[in-house]
Protein backbone atom coordinates (compact mmCIF):
# COMPACT_ATOMS: atom_id res chain seq x y z
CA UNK A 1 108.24 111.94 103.96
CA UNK A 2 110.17 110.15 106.31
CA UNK A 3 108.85 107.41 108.79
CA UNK A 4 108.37 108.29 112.48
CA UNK A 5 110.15 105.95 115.29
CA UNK A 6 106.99 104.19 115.65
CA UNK A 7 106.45 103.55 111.96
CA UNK A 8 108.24 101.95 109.12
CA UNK A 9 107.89 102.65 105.45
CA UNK A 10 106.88 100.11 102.60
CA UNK A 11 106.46 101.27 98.67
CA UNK A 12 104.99 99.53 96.12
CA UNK A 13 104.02 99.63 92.49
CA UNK A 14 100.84 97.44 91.46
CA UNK A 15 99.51 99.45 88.49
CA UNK A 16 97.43 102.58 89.15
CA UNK A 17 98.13 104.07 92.08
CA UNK A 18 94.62 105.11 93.03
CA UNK A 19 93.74 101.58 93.31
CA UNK A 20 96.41 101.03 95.75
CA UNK A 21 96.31 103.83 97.52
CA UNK A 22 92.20 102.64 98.14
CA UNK A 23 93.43 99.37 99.08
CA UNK A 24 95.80 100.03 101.37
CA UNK A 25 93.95 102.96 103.30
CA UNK A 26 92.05 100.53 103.95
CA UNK A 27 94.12 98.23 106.09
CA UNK A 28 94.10 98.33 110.27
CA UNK A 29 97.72 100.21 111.49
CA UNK A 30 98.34 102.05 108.19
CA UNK A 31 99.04 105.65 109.36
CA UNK A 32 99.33 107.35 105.87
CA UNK A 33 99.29 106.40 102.07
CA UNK A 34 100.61 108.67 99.25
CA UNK A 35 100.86 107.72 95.76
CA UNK A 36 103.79 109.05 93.31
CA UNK A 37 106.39 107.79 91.43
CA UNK A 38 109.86 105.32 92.12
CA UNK A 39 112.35 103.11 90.26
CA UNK A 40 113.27 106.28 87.54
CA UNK A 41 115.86 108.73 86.61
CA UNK A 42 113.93 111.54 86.42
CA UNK A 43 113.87 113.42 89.43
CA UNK A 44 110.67 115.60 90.43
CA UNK A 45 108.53 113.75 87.66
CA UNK A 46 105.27 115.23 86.72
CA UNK A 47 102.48 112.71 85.63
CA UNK A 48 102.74 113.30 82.23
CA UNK A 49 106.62 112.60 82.08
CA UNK A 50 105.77 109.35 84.03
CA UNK A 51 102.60 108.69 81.81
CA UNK A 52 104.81 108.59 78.82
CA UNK A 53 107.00 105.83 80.16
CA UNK A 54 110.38 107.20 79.49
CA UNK A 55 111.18 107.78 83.03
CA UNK A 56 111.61 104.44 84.30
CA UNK A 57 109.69 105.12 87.09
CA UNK A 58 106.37 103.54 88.26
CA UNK A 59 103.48 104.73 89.79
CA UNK A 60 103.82 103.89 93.28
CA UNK A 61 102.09 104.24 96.70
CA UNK A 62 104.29 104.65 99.79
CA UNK A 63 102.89 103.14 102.90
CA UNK A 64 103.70 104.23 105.72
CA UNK A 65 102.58 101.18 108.59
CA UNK A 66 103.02 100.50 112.35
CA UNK A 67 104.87 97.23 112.66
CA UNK A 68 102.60 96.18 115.98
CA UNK A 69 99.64 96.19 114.32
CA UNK A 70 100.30 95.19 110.76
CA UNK A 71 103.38 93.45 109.45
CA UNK A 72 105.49 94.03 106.33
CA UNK A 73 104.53 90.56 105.56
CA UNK A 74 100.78 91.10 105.78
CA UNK A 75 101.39 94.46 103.66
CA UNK A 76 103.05 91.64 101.10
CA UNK A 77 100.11 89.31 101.33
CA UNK A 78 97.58 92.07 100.24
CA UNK A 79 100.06 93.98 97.72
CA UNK A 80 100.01 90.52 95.73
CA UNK A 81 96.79 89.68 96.27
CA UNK A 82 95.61 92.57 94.97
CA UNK A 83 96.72 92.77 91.45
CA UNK A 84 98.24 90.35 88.76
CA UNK A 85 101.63 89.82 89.68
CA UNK A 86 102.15 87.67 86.87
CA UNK A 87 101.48 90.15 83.83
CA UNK A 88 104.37 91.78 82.64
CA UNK A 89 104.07 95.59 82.63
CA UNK A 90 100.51 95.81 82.86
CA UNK A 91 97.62 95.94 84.98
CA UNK A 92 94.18 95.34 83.50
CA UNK A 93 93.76 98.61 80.29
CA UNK A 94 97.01 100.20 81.90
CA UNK A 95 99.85 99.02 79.93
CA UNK A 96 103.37 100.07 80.36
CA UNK A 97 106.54 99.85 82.44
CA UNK A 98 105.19 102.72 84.64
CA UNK A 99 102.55 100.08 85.56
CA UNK A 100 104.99 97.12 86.59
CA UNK A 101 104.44 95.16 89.67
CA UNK A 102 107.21 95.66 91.95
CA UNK A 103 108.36 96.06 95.34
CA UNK A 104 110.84 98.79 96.12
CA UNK A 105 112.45 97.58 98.98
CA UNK A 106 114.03 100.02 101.86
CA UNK A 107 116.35 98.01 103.30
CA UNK A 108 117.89 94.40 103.29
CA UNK A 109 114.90 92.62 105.46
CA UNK A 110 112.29 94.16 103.16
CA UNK A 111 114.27 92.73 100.26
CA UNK A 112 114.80 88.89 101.98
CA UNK A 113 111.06 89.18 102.64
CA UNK A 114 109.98 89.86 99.34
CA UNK A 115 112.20 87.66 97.97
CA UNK A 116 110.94 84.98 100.58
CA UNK A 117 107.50 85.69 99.51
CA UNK A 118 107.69 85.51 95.63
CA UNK A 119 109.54 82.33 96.04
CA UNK A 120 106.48 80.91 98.13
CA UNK A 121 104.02 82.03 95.61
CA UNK A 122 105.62 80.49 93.03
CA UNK A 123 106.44 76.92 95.27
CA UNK A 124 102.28 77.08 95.24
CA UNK A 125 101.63 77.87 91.97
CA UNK A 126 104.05 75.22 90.30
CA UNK A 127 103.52 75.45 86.10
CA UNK A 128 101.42 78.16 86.70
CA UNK A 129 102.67 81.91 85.09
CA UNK A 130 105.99 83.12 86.87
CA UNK A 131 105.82 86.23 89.01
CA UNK A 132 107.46 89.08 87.10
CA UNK A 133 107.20 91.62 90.06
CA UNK A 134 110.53 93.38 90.29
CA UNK A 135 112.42 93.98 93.55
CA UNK A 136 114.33 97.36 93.41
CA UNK A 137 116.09 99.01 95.95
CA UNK A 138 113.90 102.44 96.93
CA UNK A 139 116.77 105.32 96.11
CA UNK A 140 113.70 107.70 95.88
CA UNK A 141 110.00 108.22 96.17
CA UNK A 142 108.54 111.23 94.37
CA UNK A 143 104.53 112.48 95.65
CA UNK A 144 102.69 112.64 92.93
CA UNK A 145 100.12 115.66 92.47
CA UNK A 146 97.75 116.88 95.06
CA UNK A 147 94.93 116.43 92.62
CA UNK A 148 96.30 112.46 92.48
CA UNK A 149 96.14 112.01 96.46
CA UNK A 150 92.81 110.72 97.87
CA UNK A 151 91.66 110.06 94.01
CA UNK A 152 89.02 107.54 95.02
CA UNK A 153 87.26 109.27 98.45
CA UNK A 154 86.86 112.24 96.33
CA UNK A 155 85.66 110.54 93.38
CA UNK A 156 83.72 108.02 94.04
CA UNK A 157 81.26 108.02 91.52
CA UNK A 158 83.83 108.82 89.00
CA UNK A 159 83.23 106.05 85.81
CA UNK A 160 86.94 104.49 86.46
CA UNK A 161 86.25 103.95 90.32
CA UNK A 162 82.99 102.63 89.51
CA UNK A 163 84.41 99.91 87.20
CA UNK A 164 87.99 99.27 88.39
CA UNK A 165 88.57 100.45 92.13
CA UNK A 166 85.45 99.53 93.54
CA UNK A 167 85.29 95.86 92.09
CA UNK A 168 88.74 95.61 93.62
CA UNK A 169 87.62 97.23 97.37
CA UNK A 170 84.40 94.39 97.42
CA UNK A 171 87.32 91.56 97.27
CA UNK A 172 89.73 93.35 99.92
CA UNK A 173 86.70 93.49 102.03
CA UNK A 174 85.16 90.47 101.66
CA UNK A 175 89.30 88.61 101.59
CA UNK A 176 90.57 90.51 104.20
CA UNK A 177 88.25 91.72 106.17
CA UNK A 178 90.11 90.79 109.51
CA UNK A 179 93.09 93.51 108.70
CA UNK A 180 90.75 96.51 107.57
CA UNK A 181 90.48 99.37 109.86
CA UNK A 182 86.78 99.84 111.05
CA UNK A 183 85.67 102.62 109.05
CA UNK A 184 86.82 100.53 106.13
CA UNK A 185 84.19 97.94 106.87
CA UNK A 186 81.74 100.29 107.30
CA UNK A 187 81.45 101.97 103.83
């Protein structure tokens, strides 16, 4: 899935993916949002080889963004906002290194501005817990399954977006409510 001209690319792991993916559809000049897998050795991995957590990979979202009208920086600000960037391979009952924070940075500028942007949060958070979010290079980004892709519009009453995803969309929306498209706001 490569980025058009007019669009750059941005992939990140924050725990599930189909919180993030939510969270991130959500946002004003997103284009797209997949979720799969990065930062393994398996290539092609199913969910169930990445469940297991002998892949190395983590479940990811790719993002793809246009730069005038949201900035990899903003995309930063609500990745880390958005889950607990100081718990060590886990994210709320999801526990494992296929639920790590990181950023999986495309290129050199996405890596200085991560690395800029960790070191801020921690500069404002001094004796506070450190941020464990890793920063790995993005060799590869894997789709997960179709029946992963668009998890919470198509189950919304489902018990886990219920308790987990939609809890998290109220604070996007109510946090950010100046980046989030328009038909985010109206849901």
């Amino acid at each position: 899935m490569p980025s058009t001209s007019s669009t750059n690319i941005a992939v990140f792991g924050g725990g599930c993916f189909w919180c993030t993916e939510a969270v991130f559809k959500m946002l004003r000049g997103v284009v797209a949002v997949a979720p799969g897998y990065a930062g393994g050795t398996v290539m092609n991995p199913t969910y169930d080889q990445v469940s297991s957590g002998r892949t190395g990979h983590a479940e990811s979202i790719r993002v793809e963004f246009d730069p005038s009208q949201v900035s990899y920086e903003t995309l930063l600000i609500v990745f880390f906002a958005t889950h607990d960037p100081t718990t060590l391979n886990r994210q709320g009952d999801d526990v494992g290194t296929q639920y790590r924070s990181a950023v999986f940075y495309a290129d050199e500028m996405q890596l200085a501005k991560a690395k800029a942007f960790i070191a801020g949060l921690e500069r404002e958070t001094p004796g506070g817990a450190p941020i464990v979010t890793t920063l790995e290079s993005l060799t590869a980004f894997y789709p997960a399954e179709d029946y992963h892709r668009d998890y919470y519009a198509r189950n919304k009453d489902a018990g886990y977006c219920q308790a987990v995803i939609n809890p998290k969309l109220k604070k996007v929306k109510e946090k950010f409510a100046a980046l989030l498209d328009a038909s985010a706001l109206a849901d």
